[in-house]
PDB file of N, CA and C in Angstrom:
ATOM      1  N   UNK A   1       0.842  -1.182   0.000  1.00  0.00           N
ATOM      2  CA  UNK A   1       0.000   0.000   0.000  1.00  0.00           C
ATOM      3  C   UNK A   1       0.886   1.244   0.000  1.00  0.00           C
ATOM      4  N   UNK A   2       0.576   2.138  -0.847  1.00  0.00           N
ATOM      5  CA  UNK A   2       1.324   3.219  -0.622  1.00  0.00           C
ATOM      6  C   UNK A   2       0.979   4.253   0.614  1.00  0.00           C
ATOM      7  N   UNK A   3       2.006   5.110   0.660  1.00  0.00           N
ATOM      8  CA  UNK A   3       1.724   5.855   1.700  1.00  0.00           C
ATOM      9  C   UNK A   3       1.300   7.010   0.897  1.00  0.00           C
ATOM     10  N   UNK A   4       0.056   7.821   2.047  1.00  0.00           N
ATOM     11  CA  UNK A   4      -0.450   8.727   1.678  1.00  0.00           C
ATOM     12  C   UNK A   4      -0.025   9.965   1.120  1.00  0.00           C
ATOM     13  N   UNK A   5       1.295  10.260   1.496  1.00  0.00           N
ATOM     14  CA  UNK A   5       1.471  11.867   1.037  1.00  0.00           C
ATOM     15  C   UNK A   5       2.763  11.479  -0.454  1.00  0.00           C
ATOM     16  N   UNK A   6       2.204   9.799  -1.140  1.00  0.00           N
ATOM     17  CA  UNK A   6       3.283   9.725  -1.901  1.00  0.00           C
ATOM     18  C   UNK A   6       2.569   9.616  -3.053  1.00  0.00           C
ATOM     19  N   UNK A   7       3.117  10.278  -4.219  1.00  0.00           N
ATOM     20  CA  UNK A   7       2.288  10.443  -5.094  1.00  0.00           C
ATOM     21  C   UNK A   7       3.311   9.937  -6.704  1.00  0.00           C
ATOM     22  N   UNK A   8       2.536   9.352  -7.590  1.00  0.00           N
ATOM     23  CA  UNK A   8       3.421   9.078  -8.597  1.00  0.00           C
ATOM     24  C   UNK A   8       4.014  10.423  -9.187  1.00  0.00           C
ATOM     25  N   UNK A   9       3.226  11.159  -9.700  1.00  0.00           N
ATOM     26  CA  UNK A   9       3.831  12.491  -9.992  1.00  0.00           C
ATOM     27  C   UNK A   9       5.035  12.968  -9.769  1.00  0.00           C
ATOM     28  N   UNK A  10       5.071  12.707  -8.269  1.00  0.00           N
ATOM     29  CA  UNK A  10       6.197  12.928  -7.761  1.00  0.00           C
ATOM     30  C   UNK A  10       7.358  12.315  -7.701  1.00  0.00           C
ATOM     31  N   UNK A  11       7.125  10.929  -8.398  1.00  0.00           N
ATOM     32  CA  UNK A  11       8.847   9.967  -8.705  1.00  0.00           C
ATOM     33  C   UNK A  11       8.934  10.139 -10.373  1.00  0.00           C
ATOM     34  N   UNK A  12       8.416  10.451 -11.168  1.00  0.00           N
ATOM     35  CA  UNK A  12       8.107  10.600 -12.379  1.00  0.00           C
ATOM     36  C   UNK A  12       9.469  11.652 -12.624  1.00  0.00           C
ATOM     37  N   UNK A  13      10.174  11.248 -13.838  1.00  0.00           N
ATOM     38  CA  UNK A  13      10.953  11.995 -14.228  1.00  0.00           C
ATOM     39  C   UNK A  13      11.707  11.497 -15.747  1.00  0.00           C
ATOM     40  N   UNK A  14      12.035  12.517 -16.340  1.00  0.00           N
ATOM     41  CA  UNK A  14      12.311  12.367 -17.948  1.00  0.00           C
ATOM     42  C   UNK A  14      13.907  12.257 -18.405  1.00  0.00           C
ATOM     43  N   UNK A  15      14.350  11.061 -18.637  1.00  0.00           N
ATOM     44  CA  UNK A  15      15.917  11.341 -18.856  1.00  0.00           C
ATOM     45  C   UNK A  15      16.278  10.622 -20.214  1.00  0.00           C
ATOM     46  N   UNK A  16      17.066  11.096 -20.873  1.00  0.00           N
ATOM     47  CA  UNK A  16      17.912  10.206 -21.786  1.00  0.00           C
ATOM     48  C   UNK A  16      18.462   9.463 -20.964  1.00  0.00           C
ATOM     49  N   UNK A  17      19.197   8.372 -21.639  1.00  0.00           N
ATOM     50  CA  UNK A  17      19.972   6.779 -20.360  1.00  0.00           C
ATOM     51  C   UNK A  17      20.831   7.809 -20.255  1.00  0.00           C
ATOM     52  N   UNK A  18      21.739   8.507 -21.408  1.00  0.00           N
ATOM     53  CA  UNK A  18      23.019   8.769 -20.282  1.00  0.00           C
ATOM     54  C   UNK A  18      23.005   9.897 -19.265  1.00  0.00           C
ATOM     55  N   UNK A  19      21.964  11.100 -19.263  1.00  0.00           N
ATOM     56  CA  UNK A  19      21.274  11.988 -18.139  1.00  0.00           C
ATOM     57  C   UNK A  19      21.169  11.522 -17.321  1.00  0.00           C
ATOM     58  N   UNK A  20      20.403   9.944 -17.202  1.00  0.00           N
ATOM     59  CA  UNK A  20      20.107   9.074 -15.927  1.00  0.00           C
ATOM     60  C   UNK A  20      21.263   8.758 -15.238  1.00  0.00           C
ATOM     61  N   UNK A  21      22.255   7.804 -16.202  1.00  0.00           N
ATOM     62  CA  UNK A  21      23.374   7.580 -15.463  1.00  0.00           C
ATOM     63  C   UNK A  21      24.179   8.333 -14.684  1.00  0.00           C
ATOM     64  N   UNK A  22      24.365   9.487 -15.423  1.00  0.00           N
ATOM     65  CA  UNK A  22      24.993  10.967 -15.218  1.00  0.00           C
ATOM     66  C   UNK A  22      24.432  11.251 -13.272  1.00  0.00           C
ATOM     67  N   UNK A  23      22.697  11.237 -13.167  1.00  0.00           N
ATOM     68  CA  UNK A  23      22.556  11.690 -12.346  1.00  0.00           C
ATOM     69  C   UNK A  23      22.832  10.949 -10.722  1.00  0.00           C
ATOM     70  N   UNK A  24      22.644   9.354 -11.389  1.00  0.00           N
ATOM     71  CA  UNK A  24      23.139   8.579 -10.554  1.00  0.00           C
ATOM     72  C   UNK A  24      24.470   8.312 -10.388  1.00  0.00           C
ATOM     73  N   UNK A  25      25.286   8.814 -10.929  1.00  0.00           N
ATOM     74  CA  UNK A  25      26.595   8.942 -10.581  1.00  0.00           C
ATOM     75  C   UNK A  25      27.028  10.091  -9.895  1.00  0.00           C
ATOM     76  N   UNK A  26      25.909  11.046  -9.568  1.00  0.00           N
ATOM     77  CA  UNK A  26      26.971  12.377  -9.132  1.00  0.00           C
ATOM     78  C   UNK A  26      26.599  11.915  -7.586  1.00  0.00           C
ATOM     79  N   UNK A  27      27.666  12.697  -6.967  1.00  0.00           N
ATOM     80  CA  UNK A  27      28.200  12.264  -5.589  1.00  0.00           C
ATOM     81  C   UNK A  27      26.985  12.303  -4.294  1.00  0.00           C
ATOM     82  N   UNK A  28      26.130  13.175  -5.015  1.00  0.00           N
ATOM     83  CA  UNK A  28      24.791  13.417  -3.739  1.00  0.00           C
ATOM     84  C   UNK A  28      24.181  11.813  -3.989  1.00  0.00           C
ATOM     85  N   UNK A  29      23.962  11.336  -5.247  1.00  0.00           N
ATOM     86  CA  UNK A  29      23.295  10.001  -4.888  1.00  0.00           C
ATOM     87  C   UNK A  29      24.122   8.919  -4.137  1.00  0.00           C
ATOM     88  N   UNK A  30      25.352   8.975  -4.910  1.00  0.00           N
ATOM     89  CA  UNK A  30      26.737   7.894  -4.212  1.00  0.00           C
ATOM     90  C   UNK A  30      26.359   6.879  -4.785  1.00  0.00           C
ATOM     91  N   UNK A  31      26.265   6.284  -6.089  1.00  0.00           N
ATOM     92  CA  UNK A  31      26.371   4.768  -6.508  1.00  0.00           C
ATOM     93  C   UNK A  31      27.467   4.886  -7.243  1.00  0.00           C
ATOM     94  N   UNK A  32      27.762   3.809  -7.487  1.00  0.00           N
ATOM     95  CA  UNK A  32      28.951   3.527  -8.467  1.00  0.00           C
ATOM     96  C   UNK A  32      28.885   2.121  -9.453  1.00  0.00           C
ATOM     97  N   UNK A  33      29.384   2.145 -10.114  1.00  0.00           N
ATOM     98  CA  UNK A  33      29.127   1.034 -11.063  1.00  0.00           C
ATOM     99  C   UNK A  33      27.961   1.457 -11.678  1.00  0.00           C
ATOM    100  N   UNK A  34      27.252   2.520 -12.485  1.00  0.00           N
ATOM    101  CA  UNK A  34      25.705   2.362 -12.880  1.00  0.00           C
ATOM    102  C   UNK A  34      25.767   1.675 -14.303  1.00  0.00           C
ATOM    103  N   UNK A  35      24.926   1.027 -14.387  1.00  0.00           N
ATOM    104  CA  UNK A  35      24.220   0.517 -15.307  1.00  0.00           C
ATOM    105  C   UNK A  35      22.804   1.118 -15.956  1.00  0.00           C
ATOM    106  N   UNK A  36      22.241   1.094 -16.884  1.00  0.00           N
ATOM    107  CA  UNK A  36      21.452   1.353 -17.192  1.00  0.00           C
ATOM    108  C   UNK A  36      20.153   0.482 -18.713  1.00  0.00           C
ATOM    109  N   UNK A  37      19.331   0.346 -18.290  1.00  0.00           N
ATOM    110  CA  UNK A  37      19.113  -0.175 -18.961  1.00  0.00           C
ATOM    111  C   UNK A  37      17.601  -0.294 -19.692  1.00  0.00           C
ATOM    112  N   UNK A  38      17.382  -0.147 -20.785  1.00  0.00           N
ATOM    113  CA  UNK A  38      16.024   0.224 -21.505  1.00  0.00           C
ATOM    114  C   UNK A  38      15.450  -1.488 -20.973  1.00  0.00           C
ATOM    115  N   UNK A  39      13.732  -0.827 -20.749  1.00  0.00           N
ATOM    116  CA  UNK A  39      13.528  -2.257 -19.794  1.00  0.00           C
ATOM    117  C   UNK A  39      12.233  -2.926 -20.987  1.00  0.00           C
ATOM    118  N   UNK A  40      11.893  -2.354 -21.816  1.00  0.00           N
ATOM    119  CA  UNK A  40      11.016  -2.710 -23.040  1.00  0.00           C
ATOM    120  C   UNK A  40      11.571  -2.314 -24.179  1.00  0.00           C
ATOM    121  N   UNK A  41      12.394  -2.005 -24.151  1.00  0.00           N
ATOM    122  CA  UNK A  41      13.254  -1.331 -25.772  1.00  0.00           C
ATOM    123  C   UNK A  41      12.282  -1.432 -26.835  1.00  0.00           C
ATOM    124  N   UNK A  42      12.205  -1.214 -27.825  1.00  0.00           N
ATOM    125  CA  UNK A  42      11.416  -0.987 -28.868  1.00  0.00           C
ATOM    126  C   UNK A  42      10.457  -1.684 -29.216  1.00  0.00           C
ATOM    127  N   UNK A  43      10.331  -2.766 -28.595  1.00  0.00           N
ATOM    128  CA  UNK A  43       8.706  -3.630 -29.309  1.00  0.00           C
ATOM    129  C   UNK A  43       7.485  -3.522 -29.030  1.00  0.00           C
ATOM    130  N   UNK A  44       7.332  -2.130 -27.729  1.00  0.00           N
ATOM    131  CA  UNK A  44       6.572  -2.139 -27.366  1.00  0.00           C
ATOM    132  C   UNK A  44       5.592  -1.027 -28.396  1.00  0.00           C
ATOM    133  N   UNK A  45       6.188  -0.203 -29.405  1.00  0.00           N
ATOM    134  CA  UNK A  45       5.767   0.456 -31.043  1.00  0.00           C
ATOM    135  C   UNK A  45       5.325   0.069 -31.384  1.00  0.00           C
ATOM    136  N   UNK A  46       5.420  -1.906 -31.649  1.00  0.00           N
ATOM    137  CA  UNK A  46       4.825  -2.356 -32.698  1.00  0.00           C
ATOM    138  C   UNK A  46       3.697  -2.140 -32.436  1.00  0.00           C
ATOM    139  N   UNK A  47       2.645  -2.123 -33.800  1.00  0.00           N
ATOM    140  CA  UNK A  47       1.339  -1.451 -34.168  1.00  0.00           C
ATOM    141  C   UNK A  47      -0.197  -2.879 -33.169  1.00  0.00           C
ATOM    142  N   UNK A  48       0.943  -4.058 -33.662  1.00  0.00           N
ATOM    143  CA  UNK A  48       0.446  -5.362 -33.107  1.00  0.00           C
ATOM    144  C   UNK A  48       0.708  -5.711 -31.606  1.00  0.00           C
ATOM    145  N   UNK A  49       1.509  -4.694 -30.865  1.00  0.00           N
ATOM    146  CA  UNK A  49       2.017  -5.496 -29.704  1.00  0.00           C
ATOM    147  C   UNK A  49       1.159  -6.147 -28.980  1.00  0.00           C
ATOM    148  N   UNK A  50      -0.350  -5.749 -28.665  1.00  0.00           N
ATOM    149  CA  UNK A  50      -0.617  -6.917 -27.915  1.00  0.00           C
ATOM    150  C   UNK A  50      -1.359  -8.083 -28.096  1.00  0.00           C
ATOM    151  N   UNK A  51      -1.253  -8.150 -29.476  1.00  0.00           N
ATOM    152  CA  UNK A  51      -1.530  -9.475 -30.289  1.00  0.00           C
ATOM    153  C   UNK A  51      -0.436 -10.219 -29.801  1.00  0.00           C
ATOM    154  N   UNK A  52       1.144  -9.909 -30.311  1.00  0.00           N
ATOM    155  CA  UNK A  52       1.880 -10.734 -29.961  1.00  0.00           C
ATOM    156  C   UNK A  52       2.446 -10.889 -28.794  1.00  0.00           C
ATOM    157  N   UNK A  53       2.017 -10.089 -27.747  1.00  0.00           N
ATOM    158  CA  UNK A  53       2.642 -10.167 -26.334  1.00  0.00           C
ATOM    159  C   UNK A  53       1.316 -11.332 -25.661  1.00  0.00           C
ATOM    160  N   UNK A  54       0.004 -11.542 -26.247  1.00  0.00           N
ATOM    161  CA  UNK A  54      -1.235 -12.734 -25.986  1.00  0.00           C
ATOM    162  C   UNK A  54      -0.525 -14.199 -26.438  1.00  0.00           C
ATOM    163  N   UNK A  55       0.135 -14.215 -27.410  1.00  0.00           N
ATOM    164  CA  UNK A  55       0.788 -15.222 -27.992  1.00  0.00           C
ATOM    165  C   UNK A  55       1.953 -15.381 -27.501  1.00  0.00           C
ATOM    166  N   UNK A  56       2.073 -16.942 -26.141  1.00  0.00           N
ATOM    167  CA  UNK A  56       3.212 -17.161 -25.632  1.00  0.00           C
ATOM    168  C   UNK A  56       4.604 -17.156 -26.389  1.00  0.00           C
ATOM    169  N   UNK A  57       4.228 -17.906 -27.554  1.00  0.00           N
ATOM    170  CA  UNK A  57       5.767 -17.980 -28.031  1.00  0.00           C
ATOM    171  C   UNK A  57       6.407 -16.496 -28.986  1.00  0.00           C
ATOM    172  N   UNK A  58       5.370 -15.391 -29.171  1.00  0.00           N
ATOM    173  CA  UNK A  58       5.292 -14.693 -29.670  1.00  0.00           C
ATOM    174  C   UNK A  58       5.988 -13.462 -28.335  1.00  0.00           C
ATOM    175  N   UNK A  59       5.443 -13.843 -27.921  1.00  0.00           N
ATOM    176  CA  UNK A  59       5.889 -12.908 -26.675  1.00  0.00           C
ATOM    177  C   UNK A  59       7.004 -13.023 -25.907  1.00  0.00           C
ATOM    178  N   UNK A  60       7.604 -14.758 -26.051  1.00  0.00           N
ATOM    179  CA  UNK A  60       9.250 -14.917 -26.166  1.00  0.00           C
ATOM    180  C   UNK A  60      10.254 -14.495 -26.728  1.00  0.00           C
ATOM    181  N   UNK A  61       9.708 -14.228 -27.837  1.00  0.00           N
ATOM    182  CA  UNK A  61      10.161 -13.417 -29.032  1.00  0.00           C
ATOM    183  C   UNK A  61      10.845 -12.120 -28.562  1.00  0.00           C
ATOM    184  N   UNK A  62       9.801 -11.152 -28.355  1.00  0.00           N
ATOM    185  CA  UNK A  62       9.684  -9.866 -28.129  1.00  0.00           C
ATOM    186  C   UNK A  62      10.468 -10.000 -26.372  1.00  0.00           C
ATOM    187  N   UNK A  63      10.657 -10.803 -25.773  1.00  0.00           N
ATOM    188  CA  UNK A  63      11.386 -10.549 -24.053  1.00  0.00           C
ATOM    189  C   UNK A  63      12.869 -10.879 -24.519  1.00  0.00           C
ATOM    190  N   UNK A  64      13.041 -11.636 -25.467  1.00  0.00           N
ATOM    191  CA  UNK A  64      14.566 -11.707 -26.232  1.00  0.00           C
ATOM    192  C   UNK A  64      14.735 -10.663 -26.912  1.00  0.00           C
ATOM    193  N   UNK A  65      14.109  -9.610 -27.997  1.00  0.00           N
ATOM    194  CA  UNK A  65      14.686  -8.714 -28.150  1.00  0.00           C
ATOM    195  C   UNK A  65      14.689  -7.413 -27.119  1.00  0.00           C
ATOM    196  N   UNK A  66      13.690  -7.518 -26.571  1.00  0.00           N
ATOM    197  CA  UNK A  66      14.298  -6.416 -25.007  1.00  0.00           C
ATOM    198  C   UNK A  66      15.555  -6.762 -24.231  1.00  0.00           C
ATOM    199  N   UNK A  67      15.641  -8.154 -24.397  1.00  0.00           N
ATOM    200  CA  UNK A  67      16.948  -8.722 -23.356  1.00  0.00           C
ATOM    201  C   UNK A  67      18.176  -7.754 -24.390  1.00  0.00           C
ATOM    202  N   UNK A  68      18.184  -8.753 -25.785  1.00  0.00           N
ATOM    203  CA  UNK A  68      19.559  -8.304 -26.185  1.00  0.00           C
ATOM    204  C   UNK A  68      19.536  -6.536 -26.333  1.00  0.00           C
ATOM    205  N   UNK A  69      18.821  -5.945 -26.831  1.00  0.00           N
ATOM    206  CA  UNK A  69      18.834  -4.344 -26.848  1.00  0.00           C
ATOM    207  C   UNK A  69      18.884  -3.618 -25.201  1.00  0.00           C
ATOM    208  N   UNK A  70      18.762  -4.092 -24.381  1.00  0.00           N
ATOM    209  CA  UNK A  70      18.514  -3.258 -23.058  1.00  0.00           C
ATOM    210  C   UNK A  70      19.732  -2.831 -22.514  1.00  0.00           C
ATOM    211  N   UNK A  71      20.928  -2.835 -23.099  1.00  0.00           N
ATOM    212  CA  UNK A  71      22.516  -2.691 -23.260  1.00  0.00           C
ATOM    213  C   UNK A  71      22.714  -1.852 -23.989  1.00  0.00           C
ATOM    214  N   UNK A  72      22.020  -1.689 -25.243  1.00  0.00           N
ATOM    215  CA  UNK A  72      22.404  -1.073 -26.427  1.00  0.00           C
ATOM    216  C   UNK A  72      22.207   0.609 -26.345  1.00  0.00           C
ATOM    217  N   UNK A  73      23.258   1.296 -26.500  1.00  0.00           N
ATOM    218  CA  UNK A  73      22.896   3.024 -26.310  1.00  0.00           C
ATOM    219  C   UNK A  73      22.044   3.524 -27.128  1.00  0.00           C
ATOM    220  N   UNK A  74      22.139   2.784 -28.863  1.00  0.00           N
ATOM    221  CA  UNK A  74      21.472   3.406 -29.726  1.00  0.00           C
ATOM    222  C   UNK A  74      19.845   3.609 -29.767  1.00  0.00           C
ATOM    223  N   UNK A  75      19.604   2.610 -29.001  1.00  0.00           N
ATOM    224  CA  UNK A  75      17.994   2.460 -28.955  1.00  0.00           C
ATOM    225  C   UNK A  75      17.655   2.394 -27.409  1.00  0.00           C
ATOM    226  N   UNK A  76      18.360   2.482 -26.527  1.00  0.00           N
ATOM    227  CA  UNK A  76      17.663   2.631 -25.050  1.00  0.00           C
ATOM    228  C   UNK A  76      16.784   3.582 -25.187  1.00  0.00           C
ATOM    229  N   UNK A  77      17.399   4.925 -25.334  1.00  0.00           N
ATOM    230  CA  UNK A  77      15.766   5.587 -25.328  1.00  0.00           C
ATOM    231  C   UNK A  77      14.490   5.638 -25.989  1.00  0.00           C
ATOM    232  N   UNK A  78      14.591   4.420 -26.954  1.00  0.00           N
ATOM    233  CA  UNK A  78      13.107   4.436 -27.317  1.00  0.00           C
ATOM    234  C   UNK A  78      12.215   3.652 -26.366  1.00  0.00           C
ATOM    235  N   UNK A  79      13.225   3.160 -25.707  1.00  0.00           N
ATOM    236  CA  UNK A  79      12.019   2.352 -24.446  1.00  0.00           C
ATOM    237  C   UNK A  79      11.358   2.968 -23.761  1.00  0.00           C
ATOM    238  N   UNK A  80      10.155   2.691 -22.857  1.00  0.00           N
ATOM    239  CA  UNK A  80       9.363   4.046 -22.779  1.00  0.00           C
ATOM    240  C   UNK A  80      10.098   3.820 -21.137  1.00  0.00           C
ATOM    241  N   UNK A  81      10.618   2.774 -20.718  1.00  0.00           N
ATOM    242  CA  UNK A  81      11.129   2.807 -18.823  1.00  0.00           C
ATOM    243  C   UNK A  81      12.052   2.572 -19.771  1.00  0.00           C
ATOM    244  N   UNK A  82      13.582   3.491 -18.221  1.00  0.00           N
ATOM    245  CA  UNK A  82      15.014   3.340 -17.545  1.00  0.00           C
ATOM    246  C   UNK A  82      14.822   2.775 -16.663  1.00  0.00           C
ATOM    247  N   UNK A  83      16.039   1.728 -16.453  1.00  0.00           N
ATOM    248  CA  UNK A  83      16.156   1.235 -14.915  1.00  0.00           C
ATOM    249  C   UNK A  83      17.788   1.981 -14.711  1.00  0.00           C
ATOM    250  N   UNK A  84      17.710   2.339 -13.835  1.00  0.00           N
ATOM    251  CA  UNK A  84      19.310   2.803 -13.351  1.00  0.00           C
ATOM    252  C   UNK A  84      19.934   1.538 -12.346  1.00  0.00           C
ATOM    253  N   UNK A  85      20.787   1.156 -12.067  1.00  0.00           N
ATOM    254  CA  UNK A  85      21.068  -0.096 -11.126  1.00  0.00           C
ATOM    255  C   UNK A  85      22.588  -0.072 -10.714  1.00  0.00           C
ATOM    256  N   UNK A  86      23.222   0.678  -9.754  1.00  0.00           N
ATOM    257  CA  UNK A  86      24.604   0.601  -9.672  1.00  0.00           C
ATOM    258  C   UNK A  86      24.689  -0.098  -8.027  1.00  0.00           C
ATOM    259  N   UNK A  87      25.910   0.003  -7.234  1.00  0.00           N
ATOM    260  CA  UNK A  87      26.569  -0.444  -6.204  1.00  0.00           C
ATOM    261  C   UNK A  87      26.640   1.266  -5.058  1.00  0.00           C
ATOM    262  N   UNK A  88      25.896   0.540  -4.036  1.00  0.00           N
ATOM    263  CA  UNK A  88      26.785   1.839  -2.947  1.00  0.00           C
ATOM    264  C   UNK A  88      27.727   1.170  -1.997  1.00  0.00           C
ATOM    265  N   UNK A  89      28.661   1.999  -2.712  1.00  0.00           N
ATOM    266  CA  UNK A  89      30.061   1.580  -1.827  1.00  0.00           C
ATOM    267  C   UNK A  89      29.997   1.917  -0.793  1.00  0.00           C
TER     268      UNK A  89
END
C-alpha cells in the first residue's frame, strides 16, 4: 500500500539513459558502477504489440529482443522505462 502523502507524480521523471546515469553517478546520490538499462526497448511500437505479447511464443520473441537491446545506447531511449542499477560503496 502506498503511503499517503506519496504520489506518482512525484517519482516521475524524464531522462535520456546517459542523463540518468549521469545523475546517478553524481556524488549526492553515491552509486557507483551504474548501469542502465532500456527495460522494453522498442517492441513495445509495434502497431500489433498486444496481439503478440497474448501469444506465448510470440511474446518470447519480443522478451529476447528487449533482453539483447537493453545494453544497447542506440535504442535505449526508445524504451518508454530506464532502470538505473549501480553499487553503494
Amino acid at each position: 500500500m502506498k503511503p499517503a502523502a506519496w504520489s506518482i507524480s512525484q517519482r516521475r521523471s524524464l531522462h535520456r539513459p546517459d542523463e540518468l546515469k549521469a545523475e546517478v553517478e553524481q556524488p549526492a546520490a553515491g552509486f557507483a558502477k551504474v548501469e542502465v538499462f532500456g527495460i522494453e526497448g522498442p517492441v513495445w511500437i509495434l502497431p500489433d504489440f498486444e496481439n503478440r505479447w497474448r501469444d506465448p511464443r510470440r511474446q518470447q520473441g519480443l522478451l529476447m529482443i528487449a533482453r539483447r537491446l537493453e545494453h544497447e545506447p542506440s535504442v535505449q531511449g526508445v524504451s518508454a522505462h530506464l532502470l538505473a542499477v549501480g553499487e553503494k560503496p
